[in-house]
N, C-alpha and C. Protein backbone atom coordinates (compact mmCIF):
# COMPACT_ATOMS: atom_id res chain seq x y z
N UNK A 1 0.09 -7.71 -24.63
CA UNK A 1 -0.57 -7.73 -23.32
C UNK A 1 0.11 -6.71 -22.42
N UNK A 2 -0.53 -5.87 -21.71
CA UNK A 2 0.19 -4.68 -21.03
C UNK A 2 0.30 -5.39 -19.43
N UNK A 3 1.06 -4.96 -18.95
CA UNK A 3 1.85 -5.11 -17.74
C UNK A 3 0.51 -4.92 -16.59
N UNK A 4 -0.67 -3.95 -16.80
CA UNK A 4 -1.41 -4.45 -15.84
C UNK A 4 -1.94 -5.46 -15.45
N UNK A 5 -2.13 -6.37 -16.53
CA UNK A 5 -3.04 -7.59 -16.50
C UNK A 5 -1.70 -8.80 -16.60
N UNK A 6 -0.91 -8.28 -15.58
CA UNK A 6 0.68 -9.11 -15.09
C UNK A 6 0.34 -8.92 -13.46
N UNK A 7 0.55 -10.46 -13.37
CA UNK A 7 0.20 -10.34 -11.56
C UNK A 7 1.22 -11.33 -11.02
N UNK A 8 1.81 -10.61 -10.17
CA UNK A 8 2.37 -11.44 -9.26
C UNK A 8 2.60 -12.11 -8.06
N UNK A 9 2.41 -12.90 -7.37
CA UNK A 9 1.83 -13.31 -6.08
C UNK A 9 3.11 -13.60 -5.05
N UNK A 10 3.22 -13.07 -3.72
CA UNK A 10 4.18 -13.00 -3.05
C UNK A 10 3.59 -13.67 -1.65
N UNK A 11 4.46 -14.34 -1.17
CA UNK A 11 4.36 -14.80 0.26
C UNK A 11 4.66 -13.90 0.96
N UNK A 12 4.48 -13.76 2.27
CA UNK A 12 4.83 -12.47 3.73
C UNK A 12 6.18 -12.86 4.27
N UNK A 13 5.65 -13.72 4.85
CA UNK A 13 6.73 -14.00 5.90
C UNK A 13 7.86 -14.80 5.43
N UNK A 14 8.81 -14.27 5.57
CA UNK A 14 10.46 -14.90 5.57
C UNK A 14 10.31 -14.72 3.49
N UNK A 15 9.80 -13.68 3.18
CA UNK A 15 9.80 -13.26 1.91
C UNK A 15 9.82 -11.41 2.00
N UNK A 16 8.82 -10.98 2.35
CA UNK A 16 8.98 -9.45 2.56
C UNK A 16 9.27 -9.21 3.71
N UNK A 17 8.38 -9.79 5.11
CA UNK A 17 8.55 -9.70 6.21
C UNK A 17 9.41 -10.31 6.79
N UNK A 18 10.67 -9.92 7.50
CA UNK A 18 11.15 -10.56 8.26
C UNK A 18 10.68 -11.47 9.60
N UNK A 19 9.89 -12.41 9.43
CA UNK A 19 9.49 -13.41 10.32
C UNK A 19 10.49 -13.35 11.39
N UNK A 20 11.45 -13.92 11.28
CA UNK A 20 12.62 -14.19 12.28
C UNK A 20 12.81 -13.64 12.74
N UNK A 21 13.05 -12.27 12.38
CA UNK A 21 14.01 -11.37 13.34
C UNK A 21 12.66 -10.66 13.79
N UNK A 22 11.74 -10.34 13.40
CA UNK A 22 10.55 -9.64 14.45
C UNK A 22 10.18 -10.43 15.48
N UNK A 23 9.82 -11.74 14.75
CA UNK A 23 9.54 -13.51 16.22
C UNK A 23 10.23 -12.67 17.26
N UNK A 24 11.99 -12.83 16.94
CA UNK A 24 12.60 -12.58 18.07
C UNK A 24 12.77 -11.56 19.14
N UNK A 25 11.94 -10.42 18.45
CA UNK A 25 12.24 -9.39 19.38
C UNK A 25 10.85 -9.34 19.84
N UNK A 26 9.73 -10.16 19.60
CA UNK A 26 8.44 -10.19 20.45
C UNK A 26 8.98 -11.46 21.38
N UNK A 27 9.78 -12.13 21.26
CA UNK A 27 10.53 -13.35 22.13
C UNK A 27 11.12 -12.31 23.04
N UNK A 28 12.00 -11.51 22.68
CA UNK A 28 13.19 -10.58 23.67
C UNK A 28 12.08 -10.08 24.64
N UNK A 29 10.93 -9.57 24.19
CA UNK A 29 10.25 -9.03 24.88
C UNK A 29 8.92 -9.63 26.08
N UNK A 30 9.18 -10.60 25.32
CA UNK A 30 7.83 -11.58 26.41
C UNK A 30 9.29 -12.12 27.60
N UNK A 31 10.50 -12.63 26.83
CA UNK A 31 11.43 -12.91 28.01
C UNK A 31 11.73 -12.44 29.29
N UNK A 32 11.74 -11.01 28.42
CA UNK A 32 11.90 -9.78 29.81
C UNK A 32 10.68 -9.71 30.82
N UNK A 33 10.08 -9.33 30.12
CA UNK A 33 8.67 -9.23 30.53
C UNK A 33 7.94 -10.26 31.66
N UNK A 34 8.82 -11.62 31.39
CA UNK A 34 7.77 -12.36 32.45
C UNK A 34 9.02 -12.98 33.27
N UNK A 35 10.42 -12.25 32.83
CA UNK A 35 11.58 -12.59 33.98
C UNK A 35 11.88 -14.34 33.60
N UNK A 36 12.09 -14.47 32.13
CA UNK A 36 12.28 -15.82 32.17
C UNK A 36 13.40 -16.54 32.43
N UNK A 37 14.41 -15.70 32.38
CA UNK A 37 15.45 -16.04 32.85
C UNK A 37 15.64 -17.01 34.16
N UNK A 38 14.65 -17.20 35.07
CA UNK A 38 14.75 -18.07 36.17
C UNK A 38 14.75 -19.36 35.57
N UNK A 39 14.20 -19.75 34.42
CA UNK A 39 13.85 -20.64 34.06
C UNK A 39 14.60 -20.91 32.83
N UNK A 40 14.89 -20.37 31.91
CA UNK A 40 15.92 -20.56 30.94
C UNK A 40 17.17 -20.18 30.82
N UNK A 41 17.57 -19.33 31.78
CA UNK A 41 19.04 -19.28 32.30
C UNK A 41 19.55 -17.81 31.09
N UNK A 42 18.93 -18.07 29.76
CA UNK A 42 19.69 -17.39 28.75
C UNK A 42 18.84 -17.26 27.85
N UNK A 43 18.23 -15.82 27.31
CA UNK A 43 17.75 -15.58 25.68
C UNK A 43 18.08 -16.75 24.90
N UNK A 44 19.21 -17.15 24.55
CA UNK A 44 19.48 -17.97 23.80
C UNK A 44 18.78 -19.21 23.66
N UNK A 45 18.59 -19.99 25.17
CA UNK A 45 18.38 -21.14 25.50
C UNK A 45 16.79 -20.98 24.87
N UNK A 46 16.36 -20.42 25.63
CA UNK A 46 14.61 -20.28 25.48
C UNK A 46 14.42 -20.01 23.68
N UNK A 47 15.21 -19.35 23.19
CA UNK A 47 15.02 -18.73 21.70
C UNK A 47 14.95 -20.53 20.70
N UNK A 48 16.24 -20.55 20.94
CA UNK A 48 16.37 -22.49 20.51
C UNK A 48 15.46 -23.19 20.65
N UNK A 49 15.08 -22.77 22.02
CA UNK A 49 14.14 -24.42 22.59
C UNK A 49 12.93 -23.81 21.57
N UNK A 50 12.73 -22.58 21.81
CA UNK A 50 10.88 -22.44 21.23
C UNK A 50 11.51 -22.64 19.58
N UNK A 51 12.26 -22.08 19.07
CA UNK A 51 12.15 -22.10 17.72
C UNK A 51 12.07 -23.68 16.89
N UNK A 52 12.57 -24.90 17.82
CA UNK A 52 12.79 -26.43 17.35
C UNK A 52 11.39 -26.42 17.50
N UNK A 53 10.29 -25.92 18.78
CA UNK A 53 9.15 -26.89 19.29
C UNK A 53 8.18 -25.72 18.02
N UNK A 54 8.32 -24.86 17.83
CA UNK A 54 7.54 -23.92 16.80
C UNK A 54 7.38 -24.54 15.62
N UNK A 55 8.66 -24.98 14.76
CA UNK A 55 8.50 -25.47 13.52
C UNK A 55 7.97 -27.36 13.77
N UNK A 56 8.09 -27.44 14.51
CA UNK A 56 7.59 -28.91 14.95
C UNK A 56 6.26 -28.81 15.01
N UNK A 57 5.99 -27.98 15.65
CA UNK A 57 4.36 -27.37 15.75
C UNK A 57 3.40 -27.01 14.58
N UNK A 58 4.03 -26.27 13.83
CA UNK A 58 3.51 -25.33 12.70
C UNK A 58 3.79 -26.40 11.53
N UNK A 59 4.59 -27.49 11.55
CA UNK A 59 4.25 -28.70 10.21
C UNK A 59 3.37 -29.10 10.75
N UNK A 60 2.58 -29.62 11.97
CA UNK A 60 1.47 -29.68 12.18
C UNK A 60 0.55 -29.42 12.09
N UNK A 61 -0.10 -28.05 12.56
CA UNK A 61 -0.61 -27.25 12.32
C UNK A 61 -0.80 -27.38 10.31
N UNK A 62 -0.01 -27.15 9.56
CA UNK A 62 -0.01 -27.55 8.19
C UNK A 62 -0.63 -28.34 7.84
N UNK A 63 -0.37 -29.80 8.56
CA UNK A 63 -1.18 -30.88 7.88
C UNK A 63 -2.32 -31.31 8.33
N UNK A 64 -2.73 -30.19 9.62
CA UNK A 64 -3.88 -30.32 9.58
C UNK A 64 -4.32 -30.99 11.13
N UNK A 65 -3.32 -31.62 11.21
CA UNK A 65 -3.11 -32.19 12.98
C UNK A 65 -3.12 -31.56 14.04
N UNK A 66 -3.32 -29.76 14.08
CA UNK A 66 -2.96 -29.12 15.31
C UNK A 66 -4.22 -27.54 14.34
N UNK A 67 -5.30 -27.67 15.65
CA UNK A 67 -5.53 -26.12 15.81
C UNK A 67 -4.77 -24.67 15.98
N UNK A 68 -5.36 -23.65 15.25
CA UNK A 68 -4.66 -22.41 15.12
C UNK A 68 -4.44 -22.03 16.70
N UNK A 69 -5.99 -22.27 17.54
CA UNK A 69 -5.81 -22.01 18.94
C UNK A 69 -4.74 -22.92 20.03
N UNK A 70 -4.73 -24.29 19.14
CA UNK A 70 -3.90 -25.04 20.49
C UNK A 70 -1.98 -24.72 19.94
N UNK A 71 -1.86 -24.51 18.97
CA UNK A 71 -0.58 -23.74 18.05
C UNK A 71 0.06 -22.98 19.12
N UNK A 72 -0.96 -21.65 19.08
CA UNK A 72 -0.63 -20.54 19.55
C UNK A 72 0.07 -20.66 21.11
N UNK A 73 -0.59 -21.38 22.31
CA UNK A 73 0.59 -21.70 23.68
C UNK A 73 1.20 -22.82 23.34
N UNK A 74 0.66 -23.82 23.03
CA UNK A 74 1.34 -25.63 22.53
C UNK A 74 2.72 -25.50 22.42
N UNK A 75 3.36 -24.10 21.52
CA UNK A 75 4.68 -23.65 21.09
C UNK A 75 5.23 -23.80 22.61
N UNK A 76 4.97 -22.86 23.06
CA UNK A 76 5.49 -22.07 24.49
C UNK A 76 5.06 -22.94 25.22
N UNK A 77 4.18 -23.97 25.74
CA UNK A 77 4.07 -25.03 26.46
C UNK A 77 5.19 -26.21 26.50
N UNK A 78 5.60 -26.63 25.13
CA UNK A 78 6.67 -27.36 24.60
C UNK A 78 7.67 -27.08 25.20
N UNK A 79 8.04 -25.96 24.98
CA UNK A 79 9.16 -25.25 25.10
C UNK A 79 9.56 -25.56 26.75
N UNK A 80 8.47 -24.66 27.22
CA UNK A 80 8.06 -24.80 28.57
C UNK A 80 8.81 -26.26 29.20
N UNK A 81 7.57 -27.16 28.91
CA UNK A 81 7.99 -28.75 28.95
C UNK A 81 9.51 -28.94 28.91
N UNK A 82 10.25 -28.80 28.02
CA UNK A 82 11.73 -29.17 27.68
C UNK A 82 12.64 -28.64 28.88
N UNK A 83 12.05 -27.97 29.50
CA UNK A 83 12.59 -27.65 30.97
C UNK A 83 12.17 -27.34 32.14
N UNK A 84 11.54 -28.80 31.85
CA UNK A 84 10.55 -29.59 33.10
C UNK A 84 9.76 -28.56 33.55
N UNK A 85 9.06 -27.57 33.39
CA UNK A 85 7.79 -26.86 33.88
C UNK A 85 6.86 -27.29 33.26
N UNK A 86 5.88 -27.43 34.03
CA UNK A 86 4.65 -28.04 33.78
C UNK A 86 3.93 -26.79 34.09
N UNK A 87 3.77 -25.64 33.08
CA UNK A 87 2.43 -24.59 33.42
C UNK A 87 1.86 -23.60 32.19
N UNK A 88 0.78 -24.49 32.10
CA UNK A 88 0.18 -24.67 30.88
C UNK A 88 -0.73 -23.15 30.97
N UNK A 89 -0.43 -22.51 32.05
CA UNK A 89 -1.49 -20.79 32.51
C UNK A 89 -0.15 -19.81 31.64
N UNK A 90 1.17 -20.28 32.18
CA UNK A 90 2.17 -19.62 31.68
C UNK A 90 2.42 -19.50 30.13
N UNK A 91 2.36 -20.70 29.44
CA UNK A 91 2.40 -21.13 28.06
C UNK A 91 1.57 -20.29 27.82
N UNK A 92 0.21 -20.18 28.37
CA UNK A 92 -1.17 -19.58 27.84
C UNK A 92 -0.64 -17.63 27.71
N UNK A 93 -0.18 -17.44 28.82
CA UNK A 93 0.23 -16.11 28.88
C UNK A 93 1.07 -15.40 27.84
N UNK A 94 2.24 -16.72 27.72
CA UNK A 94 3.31 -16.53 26.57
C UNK A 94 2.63 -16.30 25.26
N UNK A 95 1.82 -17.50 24.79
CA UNK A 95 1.19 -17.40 23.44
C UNK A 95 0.35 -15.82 23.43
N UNK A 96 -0.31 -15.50 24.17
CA UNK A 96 -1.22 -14.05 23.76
C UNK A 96 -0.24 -13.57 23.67
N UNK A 97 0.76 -13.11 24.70
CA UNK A 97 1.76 -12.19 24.42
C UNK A 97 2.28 -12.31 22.99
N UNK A 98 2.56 -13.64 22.75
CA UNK A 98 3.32 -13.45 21.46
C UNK A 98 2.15 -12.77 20.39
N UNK A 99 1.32 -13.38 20.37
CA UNK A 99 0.06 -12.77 19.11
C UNK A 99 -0.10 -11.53 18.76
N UNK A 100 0.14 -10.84 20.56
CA UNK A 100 -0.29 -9.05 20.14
C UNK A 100 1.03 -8.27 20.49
N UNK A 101 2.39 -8.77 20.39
CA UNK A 101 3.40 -8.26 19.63
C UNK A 101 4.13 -8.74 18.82
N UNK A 102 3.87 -9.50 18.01
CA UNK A 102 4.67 -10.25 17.09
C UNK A 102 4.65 -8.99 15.71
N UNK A 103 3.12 -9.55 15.26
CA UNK A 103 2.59 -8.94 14.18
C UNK A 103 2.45 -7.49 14.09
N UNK A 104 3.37 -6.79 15.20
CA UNK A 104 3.31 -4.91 14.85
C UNK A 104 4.86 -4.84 14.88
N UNK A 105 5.73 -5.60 14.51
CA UNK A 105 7.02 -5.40 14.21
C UNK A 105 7.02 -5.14 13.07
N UNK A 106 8.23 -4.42 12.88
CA UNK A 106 8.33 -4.06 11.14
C UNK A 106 9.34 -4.22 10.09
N UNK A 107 10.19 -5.05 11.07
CA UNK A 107 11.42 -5.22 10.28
C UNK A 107 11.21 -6.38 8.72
N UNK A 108 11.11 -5.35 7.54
CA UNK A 108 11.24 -5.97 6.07
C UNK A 108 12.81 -6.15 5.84
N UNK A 109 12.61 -7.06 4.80
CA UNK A 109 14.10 -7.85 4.39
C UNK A 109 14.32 -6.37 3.31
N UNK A 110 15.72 -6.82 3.27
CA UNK A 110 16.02 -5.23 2.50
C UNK A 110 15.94 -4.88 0.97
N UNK A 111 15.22 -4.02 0.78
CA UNK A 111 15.13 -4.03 -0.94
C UNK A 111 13.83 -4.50 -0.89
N UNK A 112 12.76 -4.41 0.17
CA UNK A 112 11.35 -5.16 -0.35
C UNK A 112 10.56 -3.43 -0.92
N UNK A 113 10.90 -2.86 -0.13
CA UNK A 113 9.94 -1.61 -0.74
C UNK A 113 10.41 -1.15 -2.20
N UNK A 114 11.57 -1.32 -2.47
CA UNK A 114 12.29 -0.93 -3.29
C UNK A 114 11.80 -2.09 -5.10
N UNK A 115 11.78 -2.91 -4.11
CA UNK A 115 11.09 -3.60 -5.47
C UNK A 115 9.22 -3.99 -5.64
N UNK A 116 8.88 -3.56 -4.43
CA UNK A 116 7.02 -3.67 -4.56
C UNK A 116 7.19 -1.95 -5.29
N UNK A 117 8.05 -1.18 -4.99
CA UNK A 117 7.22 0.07 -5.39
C UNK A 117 7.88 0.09 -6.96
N UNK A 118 8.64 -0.83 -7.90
CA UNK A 118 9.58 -0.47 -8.96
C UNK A 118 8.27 -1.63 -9.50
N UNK A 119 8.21 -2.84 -9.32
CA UNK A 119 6.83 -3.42 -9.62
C UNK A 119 6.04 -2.71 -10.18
N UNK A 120 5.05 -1.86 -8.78
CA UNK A 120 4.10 -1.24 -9.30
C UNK A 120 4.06 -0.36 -10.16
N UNK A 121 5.17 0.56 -9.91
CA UNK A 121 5.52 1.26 -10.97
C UNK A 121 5.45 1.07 -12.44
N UNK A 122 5.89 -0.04 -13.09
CA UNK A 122 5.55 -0.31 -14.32
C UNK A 122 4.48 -1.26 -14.43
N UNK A 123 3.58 -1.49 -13.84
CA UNK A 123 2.54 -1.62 -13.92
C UNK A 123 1.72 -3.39 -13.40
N UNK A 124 2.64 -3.69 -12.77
CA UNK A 124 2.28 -5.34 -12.40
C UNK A 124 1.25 -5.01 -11.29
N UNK A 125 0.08 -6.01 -11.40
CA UNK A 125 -0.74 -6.20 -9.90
C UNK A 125 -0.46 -7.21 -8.83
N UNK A 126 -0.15 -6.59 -7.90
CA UNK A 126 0.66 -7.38 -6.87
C UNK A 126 -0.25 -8.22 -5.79
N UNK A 127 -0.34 -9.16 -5.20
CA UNK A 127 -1.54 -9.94 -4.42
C UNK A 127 -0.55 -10.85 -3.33
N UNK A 128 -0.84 -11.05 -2.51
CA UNK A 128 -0.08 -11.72 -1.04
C UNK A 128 -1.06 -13.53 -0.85
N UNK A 129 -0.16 -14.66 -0.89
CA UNK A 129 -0.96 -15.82 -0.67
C UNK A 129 -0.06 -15.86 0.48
N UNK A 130 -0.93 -16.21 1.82
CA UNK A 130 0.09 -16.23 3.11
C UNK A 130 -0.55 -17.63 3.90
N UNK A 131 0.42 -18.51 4.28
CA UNK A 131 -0.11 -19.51 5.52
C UNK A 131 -0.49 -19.19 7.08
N UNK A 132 -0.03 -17.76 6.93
CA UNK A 132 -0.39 -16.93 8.27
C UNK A 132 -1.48 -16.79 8.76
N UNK A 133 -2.02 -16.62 9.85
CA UNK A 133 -3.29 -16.53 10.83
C UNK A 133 -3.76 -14.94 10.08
N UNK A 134 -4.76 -15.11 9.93
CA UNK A 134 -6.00 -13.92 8.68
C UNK A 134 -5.65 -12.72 9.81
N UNK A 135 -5.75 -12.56 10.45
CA UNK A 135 -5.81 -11.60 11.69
C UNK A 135 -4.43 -11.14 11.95
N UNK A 136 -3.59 -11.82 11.79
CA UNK A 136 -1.80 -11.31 12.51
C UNK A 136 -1.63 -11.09 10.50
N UNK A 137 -1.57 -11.48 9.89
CA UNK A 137 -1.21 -10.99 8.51
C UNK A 137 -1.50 -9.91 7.89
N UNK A 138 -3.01 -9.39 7.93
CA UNK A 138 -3.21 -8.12 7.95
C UNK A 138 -2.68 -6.98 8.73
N UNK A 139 -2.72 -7.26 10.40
CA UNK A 139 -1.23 -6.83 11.10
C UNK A 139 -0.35 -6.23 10.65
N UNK A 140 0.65 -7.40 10.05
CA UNK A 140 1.88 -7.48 9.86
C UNK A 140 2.16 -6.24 8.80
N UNK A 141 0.95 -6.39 7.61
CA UNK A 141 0.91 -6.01 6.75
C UNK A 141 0.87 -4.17 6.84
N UNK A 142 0.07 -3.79 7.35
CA UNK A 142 -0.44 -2.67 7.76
C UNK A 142 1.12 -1.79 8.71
N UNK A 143 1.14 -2.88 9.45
CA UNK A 143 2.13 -1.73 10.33
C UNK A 143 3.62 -1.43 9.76
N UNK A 144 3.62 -2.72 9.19
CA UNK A 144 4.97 -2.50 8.05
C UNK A 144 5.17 -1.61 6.90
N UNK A 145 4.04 -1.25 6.80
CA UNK A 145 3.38 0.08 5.49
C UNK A 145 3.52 -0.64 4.07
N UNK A 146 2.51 -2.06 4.32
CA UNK A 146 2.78 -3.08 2.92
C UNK A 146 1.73 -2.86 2.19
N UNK A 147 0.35 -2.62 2.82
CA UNK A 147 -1.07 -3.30 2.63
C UNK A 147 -1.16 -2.01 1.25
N UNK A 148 -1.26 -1.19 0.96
CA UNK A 148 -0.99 -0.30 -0.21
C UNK A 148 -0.70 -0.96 -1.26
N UNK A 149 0.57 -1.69 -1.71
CA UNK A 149 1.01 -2.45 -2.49
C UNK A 149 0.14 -3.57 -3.29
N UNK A 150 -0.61 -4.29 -2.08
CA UNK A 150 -1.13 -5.37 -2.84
C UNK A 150 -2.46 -4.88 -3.05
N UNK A 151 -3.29 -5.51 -4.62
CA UNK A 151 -4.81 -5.80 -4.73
C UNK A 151 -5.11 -6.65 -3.91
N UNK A 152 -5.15 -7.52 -3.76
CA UNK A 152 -5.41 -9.01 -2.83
C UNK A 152 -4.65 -9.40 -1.74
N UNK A 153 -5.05 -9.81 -0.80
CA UNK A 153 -4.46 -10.94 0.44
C UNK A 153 -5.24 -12.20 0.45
N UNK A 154 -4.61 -13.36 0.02
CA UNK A 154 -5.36 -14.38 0.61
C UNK A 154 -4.63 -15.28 1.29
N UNK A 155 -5.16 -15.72 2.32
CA UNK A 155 -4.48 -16.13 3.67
C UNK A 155 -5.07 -17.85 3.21
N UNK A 156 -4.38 -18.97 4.15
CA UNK A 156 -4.95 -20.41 3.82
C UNK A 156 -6.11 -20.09 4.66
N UNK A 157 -6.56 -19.52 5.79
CA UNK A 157 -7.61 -19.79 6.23
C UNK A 157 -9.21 -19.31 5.60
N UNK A 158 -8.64 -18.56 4.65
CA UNK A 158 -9.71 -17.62 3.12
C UNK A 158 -9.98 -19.25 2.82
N UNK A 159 -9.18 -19.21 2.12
CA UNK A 159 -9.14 -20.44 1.07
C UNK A 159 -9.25 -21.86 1.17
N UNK A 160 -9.09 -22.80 3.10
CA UNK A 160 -9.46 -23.66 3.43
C UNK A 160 -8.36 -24.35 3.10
N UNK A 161 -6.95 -24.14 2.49
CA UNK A 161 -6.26 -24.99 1.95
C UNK A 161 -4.97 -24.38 2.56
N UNK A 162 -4.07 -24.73 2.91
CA UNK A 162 -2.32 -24.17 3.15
C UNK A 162 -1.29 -24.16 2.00
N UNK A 163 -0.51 -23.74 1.43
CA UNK A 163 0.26 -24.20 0.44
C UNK A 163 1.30 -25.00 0.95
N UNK A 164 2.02 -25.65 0.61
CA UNK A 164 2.05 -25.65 -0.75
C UNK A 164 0.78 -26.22 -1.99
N UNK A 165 -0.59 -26.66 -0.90
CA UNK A 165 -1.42 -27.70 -1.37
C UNK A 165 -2.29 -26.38 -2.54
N UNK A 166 -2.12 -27.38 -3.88
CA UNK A 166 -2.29 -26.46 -4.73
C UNK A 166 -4.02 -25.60 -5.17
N UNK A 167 -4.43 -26.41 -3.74
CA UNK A 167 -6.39 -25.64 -3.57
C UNK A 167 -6.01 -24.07 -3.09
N UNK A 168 -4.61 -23.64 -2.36
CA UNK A 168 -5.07 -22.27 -2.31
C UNK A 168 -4.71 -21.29 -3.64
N UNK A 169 -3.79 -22.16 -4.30
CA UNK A 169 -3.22 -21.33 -5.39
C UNK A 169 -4.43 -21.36 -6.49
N UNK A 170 -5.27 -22.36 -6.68
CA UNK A 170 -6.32 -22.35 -7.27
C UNK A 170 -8.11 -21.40 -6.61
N UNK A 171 -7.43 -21.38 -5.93
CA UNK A 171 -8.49 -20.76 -4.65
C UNK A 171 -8.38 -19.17 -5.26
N UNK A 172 -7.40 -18.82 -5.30
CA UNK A 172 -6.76 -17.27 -5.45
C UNK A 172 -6.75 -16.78 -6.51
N UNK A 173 -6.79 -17.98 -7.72
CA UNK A 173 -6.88 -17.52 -9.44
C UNK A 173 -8.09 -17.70 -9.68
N UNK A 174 -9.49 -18.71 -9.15
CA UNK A 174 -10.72 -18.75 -9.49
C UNK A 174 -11.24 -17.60 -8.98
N UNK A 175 -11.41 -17.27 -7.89
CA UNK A 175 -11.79 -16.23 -7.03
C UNK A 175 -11.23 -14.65 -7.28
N UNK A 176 -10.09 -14.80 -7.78
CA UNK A 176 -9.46 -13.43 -8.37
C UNK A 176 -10.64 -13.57 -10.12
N UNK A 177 -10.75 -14.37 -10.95
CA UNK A 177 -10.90 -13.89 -11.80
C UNK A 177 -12.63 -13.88 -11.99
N UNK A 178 -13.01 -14.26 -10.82
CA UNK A 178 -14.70 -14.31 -10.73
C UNK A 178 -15.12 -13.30 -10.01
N UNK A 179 -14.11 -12.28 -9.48
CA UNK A 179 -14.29 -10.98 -8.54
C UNK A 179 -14.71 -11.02 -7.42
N UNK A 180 -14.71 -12.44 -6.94
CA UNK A 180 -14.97 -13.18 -5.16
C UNK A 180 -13.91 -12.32 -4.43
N UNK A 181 -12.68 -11.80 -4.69
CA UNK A 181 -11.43 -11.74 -3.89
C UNK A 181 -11.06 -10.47 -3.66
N UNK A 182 -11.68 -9.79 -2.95
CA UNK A 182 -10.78 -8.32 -2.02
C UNK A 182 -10.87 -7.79 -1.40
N UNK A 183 -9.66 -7.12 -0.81
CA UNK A 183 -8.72 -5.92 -0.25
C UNK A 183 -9.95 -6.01 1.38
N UNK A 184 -9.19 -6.53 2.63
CA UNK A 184 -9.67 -6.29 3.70
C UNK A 184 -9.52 -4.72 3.92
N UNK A 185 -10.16 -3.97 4.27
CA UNK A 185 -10.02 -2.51 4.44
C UNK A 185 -8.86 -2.52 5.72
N UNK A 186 -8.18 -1.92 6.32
CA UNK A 186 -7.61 -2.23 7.27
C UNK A 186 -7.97 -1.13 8.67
């Protein structure tokens, strides 16, 4: 069996993409930006508070209990909340901000190009299954100079399912091998 018809499927975030450290510098930047310091005293403080109420959020969001839209300020509302502000216009402000600079950061974990391009090189087909929002993943993808690499992206919201729940991984091998599945142009 030759190495083309070898596929391997990679997650984005906190796998090629550095999630974290880009989050944070669209965080550094909405901080500055809206002078939060009156209110959180310290980068730090605000970074903590959102990152506990984020993953609190986003297992939600997972199981199905929380919209992509109420996600997106709910984070920064939380956060908000945890130090007694009540302003749900602000949260609202925070979340866009975060959406349309998060996903044009580019910081990859190190050695990712180095091994998508040694991959392709001998001949594996490479495909992305992501729990990420269809819209910020292609993003991410593109500005990081990833989207080249892969045949496929399928996001849970393609597929109706999140992983670990095993409908998207089945979602991605029926649909890959019935020719339902490709390449958003970017």
């Amino acid at each position: 069996m030759s190495l083309s018809s070898k596929h391997v499927f990679f997650d984005l975030d906190r796998t090629l993409w550095d999630f974290d450290e880009n989050s944070k510098v669209a965080l550094k930047q909405i901080f500055s930006e809206l002078n939060l310091k009156s209110i959180f005293e310290t980068f730090e403080r605000f970074y903590n508070a959102y990152a506990a109420q984020n993953a609190r959020l986003w297992s939600l969001y997972s199981d199905g209990k929380l919209t992509k839209e109420v996600l997106r300020y709910e984070r920064f509302n939380a956060t908000l909340n945890q130090f007694n502000i009540d302003n749900l216009t602000l949260a609202k402000e925070m979340g866009g901000m975060y959406v349309a600079l998060s996903p044009f950061q580019k910081r990859l974990f190190p050695g990712t190009i180095q091994c998508l391009d040694e991959l392709k090189a001998i001949g594996f087909r490479l495909h992305i299954i992501t729990n990420g929002f269809e819209e910020v993943q292609h993003i991410k993808l593109r500005e990081s100079g990833l989207t080249h690499f892969f045949d496929h992206i399928i996001t849970s919201e393609m597929a109706g399912a999140k992983k670990p729940n095993p409908k998207i991984f089945e979602y991605a091998l029926n649909n890959y091998k019935n020719g339902l599945i490709t390449v958003i142009p970017l």
